[in-house]
N, C-alpha and C. Protein backbone atom coordinates (compact mmCIF):
# COMPACT_ATOMS: atom_id res chain seq x y z
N UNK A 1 -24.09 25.92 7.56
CA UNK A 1 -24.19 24.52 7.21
C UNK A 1 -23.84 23.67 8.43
N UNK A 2 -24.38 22.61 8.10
CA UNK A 2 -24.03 21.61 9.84
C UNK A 2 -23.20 20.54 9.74
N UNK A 3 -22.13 20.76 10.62
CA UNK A 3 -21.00 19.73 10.62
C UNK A 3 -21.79 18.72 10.08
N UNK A 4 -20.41 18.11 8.83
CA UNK A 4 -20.56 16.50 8.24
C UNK A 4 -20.66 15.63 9.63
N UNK A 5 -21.51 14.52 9.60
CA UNK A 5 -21.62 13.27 10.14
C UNK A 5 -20.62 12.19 9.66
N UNK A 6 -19.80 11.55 10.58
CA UNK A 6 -18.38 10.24 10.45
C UNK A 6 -18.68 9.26 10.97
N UNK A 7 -19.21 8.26 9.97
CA UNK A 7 -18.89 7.07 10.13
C UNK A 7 -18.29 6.25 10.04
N UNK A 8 -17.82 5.57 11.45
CA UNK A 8 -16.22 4.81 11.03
C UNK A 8 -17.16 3.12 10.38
N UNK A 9 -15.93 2.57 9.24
CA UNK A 9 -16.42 1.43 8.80
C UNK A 9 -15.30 0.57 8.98
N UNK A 10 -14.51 0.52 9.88
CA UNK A 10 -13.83 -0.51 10.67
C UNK A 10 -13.39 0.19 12.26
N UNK A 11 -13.09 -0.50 12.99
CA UNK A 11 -12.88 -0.43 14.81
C UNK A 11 -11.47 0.16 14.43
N UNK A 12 -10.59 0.12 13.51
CA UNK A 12 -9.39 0.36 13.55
C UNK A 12 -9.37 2.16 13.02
N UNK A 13 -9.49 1.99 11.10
CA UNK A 13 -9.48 2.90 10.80
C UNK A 13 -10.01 2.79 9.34
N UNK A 14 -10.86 3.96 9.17
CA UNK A 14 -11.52 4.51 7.74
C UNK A 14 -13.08 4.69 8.17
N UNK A 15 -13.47 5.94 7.18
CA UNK A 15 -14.71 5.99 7.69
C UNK A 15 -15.31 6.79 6.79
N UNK A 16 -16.44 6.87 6.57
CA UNK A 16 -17.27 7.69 5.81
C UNK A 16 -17.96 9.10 5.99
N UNK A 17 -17.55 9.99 5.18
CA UNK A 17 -17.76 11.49 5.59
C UNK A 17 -19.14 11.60 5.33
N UNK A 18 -20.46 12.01 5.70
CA UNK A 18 -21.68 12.51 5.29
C UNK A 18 -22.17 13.60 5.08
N UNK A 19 -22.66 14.26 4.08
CA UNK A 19 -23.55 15.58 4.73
C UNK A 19 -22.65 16.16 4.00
N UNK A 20 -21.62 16.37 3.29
CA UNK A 20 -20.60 17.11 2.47
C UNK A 20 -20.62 17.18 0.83
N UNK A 21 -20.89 18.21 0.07
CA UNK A 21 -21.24 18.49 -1.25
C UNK A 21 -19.24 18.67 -1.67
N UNK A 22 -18.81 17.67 -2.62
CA UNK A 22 -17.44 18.36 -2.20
C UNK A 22 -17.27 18.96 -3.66
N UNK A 23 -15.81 20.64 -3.71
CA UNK A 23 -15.82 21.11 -4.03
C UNK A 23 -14.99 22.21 -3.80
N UNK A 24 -14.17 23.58 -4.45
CA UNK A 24 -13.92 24.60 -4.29
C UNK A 24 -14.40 25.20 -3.56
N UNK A 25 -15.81 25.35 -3.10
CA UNK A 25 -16.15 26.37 -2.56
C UNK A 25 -17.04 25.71 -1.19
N UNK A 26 -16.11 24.70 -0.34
CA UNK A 26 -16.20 24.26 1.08
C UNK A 26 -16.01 25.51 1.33
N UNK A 27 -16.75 25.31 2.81
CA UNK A 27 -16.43 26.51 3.69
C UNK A 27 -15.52 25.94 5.03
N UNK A 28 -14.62 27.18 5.49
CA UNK A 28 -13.42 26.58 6.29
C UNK A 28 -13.87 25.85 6.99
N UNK A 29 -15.26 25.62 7.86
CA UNK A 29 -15.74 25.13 8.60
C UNK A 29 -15.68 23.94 8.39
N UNK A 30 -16.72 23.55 7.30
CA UNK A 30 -16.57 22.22 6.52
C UNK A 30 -14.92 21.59 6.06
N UNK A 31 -14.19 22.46 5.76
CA UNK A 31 -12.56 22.03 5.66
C UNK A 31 -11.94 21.53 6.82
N UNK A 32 -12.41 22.10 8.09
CA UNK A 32 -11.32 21.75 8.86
C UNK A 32 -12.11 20.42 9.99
N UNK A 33 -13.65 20.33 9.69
CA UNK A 33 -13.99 19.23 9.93
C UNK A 33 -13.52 17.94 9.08
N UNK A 34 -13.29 18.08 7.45
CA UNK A 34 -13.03 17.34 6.74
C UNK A 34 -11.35 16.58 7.00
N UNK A 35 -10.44 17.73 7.56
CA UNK A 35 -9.04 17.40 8.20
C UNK A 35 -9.18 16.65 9.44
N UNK A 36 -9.93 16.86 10.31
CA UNK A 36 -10.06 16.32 11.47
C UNK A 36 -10.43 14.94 11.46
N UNK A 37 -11.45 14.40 10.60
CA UNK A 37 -11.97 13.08 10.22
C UNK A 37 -11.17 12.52 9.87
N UNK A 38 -9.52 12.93 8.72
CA UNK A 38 -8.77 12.40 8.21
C UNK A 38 -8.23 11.92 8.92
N UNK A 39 -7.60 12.83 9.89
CA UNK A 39 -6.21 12.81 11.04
C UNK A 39 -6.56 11.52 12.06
N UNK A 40 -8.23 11.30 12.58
CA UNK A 40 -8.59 10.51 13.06
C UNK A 40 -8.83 8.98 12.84
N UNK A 41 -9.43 9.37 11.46
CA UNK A 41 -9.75 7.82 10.62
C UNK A 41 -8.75 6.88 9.76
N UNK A 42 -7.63 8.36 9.24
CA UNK A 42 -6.32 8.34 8.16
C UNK A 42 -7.26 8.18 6.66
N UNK A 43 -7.76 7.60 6.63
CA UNK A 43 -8.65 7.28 5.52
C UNK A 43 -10.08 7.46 5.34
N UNK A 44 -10.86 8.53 4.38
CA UNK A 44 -11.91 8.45 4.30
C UNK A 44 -12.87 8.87 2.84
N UNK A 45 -14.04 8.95 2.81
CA UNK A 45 -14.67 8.29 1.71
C UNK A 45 -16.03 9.15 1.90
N UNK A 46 -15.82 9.31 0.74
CA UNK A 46 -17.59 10.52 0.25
C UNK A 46 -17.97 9.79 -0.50
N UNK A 47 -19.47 9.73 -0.24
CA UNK A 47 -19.96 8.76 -1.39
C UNK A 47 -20.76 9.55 -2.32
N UNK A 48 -21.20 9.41 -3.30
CA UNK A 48 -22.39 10.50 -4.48
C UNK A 48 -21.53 11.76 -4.87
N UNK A 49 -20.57 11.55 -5.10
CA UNK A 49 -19.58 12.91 -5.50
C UNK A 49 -19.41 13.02 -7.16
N UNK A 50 -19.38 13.79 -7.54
CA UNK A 50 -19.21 14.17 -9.09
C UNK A 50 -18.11 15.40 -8.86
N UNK A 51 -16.83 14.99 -9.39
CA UNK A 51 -15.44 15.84 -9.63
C UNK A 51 -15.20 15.69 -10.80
N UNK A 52 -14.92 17.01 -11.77
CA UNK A 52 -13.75 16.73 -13.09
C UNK A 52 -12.77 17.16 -12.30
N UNK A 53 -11.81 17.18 -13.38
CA UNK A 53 -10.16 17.47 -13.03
C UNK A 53 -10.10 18.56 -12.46
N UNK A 54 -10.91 19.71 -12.88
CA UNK A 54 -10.92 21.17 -12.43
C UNK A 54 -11.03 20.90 -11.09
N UNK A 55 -11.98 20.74 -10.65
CA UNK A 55 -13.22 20.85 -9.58
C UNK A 55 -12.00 19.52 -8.44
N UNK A 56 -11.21 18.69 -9.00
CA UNK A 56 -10.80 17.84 -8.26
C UNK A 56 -9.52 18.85 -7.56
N UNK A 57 -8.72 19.36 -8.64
CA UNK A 57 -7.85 20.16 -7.82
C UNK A 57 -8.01 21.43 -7.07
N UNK A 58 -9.14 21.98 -7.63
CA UNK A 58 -9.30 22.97 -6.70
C UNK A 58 -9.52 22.50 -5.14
N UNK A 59 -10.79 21.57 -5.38
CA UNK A 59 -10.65 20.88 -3.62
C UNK A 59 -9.10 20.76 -3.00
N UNK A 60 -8.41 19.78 -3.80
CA UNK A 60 -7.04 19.56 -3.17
C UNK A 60 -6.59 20.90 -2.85
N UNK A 61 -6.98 21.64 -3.85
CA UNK A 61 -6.20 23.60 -2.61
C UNK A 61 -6.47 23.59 -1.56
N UNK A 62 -7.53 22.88 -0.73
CA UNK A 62 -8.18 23.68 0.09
C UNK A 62 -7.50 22.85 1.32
N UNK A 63 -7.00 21.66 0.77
CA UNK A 63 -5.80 20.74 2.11
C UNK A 63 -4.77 20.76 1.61
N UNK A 64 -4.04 21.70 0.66
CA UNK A 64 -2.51 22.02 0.82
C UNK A 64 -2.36 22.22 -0.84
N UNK A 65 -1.00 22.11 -1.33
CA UNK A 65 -0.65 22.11 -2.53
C UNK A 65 -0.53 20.93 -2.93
N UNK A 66 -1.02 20.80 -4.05
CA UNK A 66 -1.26 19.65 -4.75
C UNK A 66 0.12 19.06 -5.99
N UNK A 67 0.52 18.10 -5.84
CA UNK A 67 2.14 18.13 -6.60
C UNK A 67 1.91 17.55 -8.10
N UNK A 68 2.78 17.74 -8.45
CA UNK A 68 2.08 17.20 -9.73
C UNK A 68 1.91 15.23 -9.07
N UNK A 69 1.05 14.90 -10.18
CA UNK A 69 0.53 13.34 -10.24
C UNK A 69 1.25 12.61 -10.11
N UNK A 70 2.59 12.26 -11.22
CA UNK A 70 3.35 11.31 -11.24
C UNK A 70 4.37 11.56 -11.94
N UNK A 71 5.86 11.25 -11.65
CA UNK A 71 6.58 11.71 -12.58
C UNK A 71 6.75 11.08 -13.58
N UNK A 72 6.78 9.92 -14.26
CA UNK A 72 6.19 9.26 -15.29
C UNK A 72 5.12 8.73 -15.85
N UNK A 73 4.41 8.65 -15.69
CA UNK A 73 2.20 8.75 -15.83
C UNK A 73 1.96 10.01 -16.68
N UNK A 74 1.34 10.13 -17.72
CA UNK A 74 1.10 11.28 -18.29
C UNK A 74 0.07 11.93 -16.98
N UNK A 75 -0.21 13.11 -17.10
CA UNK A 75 -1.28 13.76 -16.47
C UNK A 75 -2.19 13.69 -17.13
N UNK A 76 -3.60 13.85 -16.53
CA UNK A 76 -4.72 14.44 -17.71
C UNK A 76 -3.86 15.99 -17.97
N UNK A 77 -4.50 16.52 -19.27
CA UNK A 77 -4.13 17.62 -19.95
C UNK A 77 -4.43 18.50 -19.18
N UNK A 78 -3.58 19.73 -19.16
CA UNK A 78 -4.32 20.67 -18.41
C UNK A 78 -4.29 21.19 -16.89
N UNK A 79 -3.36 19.38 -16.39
CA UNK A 79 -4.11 19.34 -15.04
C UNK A 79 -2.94 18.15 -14.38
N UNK A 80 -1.71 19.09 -14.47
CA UNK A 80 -0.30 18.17 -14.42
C UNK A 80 -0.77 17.22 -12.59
N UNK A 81 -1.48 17.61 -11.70
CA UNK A 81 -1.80 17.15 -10.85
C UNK A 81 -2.89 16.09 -10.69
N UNK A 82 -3.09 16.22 -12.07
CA UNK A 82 -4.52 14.69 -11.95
C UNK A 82 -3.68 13.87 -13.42
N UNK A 83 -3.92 12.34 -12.18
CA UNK A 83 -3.75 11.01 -12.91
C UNK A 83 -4.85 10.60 -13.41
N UNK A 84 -5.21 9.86 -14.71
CA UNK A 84 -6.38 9.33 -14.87
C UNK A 84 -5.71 7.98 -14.82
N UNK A 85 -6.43 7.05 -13.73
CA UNK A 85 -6.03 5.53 -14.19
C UNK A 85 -7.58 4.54 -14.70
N UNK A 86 -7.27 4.12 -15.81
CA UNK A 86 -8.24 3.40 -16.57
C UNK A 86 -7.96 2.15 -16.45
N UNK A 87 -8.24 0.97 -15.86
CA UNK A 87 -8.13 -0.34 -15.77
C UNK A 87 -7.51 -1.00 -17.52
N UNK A 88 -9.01 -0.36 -18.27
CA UNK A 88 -8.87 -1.02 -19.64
C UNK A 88 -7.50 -0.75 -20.29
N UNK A 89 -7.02 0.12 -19.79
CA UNK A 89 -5.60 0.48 -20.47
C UNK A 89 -4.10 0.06 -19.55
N UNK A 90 -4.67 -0.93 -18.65
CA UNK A 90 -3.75 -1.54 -18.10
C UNK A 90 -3.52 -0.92 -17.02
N UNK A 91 -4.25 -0.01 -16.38
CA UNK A 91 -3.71 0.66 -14.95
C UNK A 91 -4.23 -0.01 -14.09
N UNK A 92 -3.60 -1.00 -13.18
CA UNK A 92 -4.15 -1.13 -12.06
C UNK A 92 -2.91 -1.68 -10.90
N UNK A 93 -3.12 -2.51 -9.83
CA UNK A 93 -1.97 -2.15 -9.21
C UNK A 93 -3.05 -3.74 -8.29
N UNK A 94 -2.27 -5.44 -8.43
CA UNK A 94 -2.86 -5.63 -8.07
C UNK A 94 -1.23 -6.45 -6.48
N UNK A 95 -0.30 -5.53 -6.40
CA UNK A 95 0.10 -5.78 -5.46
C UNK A 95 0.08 -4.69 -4.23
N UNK A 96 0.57 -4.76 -2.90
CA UNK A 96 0.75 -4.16 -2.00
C UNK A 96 1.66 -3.01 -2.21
N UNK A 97 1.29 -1.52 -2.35
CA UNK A 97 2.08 -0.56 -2.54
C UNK A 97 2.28 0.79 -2.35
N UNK A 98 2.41 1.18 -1.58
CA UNK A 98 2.08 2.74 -1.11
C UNK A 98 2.64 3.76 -2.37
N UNK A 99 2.18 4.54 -3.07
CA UNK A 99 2.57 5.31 -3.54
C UNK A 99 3.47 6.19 -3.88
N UNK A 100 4.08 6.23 -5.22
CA UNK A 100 4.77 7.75 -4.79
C UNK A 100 5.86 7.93 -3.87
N UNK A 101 6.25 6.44 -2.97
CA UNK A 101 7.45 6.75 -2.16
C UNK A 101 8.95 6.88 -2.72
N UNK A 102 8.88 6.27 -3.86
CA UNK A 102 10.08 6.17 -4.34
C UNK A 102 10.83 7.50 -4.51
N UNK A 103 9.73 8.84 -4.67
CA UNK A 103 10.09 10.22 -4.41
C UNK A 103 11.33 10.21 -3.06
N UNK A 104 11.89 11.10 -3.10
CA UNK A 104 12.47 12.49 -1.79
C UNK A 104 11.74 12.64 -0.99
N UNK A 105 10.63 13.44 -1.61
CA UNK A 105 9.20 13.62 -0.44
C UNK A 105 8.37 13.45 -1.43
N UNK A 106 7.68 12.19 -0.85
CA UNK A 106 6.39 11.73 -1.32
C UNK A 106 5.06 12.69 -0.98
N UNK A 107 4.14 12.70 -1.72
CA UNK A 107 3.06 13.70 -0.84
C UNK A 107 2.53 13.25 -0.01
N UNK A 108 1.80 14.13 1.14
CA UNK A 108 0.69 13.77 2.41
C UNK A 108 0.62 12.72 2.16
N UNK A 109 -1.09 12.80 1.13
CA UNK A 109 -1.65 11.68 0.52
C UNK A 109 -2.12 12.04 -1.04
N UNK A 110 -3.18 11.09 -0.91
CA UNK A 110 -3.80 10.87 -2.30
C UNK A 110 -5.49 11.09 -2.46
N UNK A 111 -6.21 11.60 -3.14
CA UNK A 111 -7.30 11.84 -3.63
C UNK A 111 -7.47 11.20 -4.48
N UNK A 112 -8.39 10.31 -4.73
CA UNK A 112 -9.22 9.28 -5.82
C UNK A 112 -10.47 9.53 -5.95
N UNK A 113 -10.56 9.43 -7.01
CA UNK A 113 -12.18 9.83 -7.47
C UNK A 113 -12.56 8.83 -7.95
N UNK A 114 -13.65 7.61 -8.02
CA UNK A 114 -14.10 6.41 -8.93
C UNK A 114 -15.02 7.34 -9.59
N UNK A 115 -15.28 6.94 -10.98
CA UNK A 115 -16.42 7.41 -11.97
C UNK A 115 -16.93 6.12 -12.37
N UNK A 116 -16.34 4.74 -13.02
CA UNK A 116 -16.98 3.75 -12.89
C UNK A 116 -16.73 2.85 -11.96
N UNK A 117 -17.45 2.48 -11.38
CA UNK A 117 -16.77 1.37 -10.70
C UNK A 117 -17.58 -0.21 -10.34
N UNK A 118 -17.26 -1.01 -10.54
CA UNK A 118 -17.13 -2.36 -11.28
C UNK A 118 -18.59 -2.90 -10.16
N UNK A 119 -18.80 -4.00 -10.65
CA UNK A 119 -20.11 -4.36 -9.58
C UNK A 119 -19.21 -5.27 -8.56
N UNK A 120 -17.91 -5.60 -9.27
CA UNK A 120 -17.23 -7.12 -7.91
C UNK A 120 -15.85 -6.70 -8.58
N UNK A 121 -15.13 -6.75 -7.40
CA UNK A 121 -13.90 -6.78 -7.57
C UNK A 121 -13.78 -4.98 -7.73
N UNK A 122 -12.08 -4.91 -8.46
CA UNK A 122 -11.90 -3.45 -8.72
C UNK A 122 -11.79 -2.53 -7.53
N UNK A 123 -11.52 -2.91 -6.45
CA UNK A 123 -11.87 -2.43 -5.11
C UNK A 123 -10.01 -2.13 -4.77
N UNK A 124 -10.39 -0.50 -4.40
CA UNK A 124 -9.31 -0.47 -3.71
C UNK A 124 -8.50 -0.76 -1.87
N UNK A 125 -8.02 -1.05 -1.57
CA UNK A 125 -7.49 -1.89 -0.42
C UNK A 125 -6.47 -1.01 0.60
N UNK A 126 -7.33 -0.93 1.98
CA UNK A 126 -6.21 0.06 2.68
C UNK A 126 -5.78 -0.68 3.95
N UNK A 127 -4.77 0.00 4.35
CA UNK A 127 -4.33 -0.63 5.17
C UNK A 127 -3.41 -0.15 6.28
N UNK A 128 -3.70 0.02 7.38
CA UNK A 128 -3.32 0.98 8.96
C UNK A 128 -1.78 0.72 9.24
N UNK A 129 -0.44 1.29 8.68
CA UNK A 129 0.64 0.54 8.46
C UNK A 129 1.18 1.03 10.20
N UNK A 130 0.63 2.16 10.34
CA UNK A 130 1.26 2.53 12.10
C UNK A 130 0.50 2.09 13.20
N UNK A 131 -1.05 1.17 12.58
CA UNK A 131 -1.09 0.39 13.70
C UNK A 131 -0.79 -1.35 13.76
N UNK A 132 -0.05 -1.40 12.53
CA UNK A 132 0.83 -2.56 12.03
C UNK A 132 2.35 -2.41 13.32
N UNK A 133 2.83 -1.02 12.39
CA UNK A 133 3.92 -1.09 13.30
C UNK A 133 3.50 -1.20 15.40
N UNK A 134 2.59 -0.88 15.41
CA UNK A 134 2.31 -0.56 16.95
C UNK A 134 2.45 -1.77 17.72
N UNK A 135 1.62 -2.90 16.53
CA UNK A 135 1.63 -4.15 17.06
C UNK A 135 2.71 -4.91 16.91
N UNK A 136 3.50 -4.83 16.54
CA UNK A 136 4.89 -5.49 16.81
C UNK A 136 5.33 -5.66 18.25
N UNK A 137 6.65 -5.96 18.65
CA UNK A 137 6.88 -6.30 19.83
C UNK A 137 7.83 -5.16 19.99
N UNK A 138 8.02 -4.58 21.47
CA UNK A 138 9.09 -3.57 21.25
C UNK A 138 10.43 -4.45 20.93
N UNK A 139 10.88 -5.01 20.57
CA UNK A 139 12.61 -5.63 20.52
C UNK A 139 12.03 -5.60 19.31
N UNK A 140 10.83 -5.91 17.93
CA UNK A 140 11.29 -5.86 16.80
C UNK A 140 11.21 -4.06 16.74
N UNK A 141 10.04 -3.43 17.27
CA UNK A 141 9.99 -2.03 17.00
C UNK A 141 11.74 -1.40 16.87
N UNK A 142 12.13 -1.87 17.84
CA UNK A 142 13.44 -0.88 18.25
C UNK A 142 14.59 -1.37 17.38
N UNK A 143 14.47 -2.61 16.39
CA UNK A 143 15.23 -3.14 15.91
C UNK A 143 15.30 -2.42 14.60
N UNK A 144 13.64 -2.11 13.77
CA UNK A 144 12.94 -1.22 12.54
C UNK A 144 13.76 -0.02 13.64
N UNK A 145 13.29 0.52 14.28
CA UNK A 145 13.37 2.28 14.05
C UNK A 145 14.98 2.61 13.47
N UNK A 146 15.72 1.68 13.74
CA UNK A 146 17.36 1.75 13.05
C UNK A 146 17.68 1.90 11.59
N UNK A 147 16.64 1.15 11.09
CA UNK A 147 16.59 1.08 9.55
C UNK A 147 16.00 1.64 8.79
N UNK A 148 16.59 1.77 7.40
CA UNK A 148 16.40 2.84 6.34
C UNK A 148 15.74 1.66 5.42
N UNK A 149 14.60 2.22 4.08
CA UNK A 149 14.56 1.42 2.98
C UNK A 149 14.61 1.91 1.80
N UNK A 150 15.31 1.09 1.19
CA UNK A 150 14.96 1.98 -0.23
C UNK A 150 13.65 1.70 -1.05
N UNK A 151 13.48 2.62 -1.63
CA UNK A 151 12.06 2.30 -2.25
C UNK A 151 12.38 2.90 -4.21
N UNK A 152 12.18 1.84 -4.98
CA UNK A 152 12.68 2.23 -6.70
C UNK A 152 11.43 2.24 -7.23
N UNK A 153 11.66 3.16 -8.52
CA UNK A 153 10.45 2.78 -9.38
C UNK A 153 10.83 1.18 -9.93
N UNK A 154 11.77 1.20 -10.17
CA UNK A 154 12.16 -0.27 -10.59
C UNK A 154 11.67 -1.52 -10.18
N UNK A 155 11.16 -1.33 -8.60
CA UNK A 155 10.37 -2.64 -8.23
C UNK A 155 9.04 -2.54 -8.45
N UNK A 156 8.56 -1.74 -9.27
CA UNK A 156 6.53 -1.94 -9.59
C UNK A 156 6.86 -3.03 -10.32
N UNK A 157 7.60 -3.97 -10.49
CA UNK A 157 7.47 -5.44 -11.39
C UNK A 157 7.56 -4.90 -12.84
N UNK A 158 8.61 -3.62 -13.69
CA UNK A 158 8.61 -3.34 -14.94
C UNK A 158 7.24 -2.80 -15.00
N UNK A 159 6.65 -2.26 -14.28
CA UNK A 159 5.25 -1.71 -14.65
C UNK A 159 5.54 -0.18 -15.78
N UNK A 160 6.26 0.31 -14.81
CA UNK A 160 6.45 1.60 -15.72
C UNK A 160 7.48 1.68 -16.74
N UNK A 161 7.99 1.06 -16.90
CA UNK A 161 9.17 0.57 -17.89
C UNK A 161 7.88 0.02 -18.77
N UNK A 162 6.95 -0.60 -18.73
CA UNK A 162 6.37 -0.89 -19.75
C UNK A 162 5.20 -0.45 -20.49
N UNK A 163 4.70 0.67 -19.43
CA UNK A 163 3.76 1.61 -20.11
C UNK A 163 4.41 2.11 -21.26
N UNK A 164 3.38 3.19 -22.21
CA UNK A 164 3.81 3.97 -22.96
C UNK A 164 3.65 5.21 -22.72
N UNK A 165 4.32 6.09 -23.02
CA UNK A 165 3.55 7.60 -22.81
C UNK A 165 2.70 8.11 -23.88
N UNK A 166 2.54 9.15 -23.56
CA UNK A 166 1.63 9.94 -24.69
C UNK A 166 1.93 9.52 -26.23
N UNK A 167 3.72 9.91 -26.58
CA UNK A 167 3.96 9.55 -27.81
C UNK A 167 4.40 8.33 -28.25
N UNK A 168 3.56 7.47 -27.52
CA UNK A 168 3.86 5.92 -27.98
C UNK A 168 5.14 5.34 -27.54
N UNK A 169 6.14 6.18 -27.04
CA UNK A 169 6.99 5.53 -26.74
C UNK A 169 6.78 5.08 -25.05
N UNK A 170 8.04 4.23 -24.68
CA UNK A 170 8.07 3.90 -23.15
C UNK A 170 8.30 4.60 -22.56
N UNK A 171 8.07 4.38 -21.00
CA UNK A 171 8.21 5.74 -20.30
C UNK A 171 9.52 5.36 -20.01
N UNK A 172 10.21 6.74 -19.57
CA UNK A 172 11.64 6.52 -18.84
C UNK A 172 11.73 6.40 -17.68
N UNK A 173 12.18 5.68 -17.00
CA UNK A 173 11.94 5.02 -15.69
C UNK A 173 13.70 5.60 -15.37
N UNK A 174 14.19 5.35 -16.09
CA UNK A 174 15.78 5.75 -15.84
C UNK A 174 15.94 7.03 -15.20
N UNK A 175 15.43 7.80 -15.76
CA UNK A 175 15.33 9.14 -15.05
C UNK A 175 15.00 9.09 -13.44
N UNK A 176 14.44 8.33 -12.95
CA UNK A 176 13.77 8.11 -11.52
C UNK A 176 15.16 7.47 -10.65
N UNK A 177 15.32 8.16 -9.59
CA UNK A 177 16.30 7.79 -8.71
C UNK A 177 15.83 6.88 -7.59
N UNK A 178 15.90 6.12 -6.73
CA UNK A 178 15.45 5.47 -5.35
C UNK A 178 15.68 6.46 -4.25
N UNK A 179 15.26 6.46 -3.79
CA UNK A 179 14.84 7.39 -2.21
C UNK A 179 14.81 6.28 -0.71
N UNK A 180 15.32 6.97 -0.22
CA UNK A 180 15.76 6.29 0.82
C UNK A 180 15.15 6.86 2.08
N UNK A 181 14.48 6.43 3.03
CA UNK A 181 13.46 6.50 4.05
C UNK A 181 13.24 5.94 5.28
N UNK A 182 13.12 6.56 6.71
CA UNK A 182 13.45 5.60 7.85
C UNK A 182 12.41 4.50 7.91
């Protein structure tokens, strides 16, 4: 098979993988081109893809172990490593927020799959935070590299405090500790 084609769709970073059927049964070749695009772009994007849950985690085997989804988010069934987020049911996220940090160790990254997706709006939003930090000045750089942050589930704005889980009740957010991070 012939190396995927990368197109970057900004000068900074993100870009579009081509030429890739994705799936369990990439070949290393195709895998470690697919890592390389990442490492380069940080962010990237297959377009015409059809994944279920199965087929979604098996791919994720093929760039590491996959953790479970969320520690309060039900999983889809079956498949403690896949989140389903449905807008109509209130999932969406319309502030600035990296994921998952509030963990110890947060994972790598994240895999998203759209199945519908909206004609305007609904768009997810990325953003190059180490060539944020780059551009700073060194006297603020050196001022950050000193400091720690904490990161809570408690600041999603009561988001998860106000979901429900599976059995109708709220999720427990209490259980979730803050994590602390340079």
């Amino acid at each position: 098979m012939a190396a995927p084609s990368v197109s970057p769709v900004t000068p900074g970073f993100g870009a579009v993988v081509n030429d890739v059927k994705l799936g369990a049964e990439l070949e290393g070749d195709t895998v470690a081109a697919v890592r390389d695009a990442l490492l380069a772009h940080k962010v990237i994007f297959f377009r015409d893809q059809s994944l279920d849950a199965a087929e979604l985690t098996e791919l994720a085997k093929r760039f590491g172990e996959p953790t479970p989804a969320h520690p309060v988010e039900p999983s889809v069934e079956g498949h403690p490593e896949v989140l389903s987020l449905d807008s109509d049911e209130g999932a969406r996220a319309d502030v600035w927020h990296s994921d998952l940090t509030f963990q110890e160790n947060p994972p790598l990254g994240a895999m998203l799959h759209a199945e519908v997706v909206p004609d305007v709006g609904g768009d997810t939003i990325w953003v190059d935070m180490a060539a944020a930090y780059e551009a700073l000045s060194p006297t603020l750089r050196a001022f950050l590299d000193g400091l720690t942050a904490t990161h809570s589930p408690t600041k999603a704005g009561g988001y998860f405090a106000a979901r429900e889980v599976g059995d109708g009740t709220k999720a427990a957010t209490t259980a979730l500790t803050a994590a602390q991070h340079p």
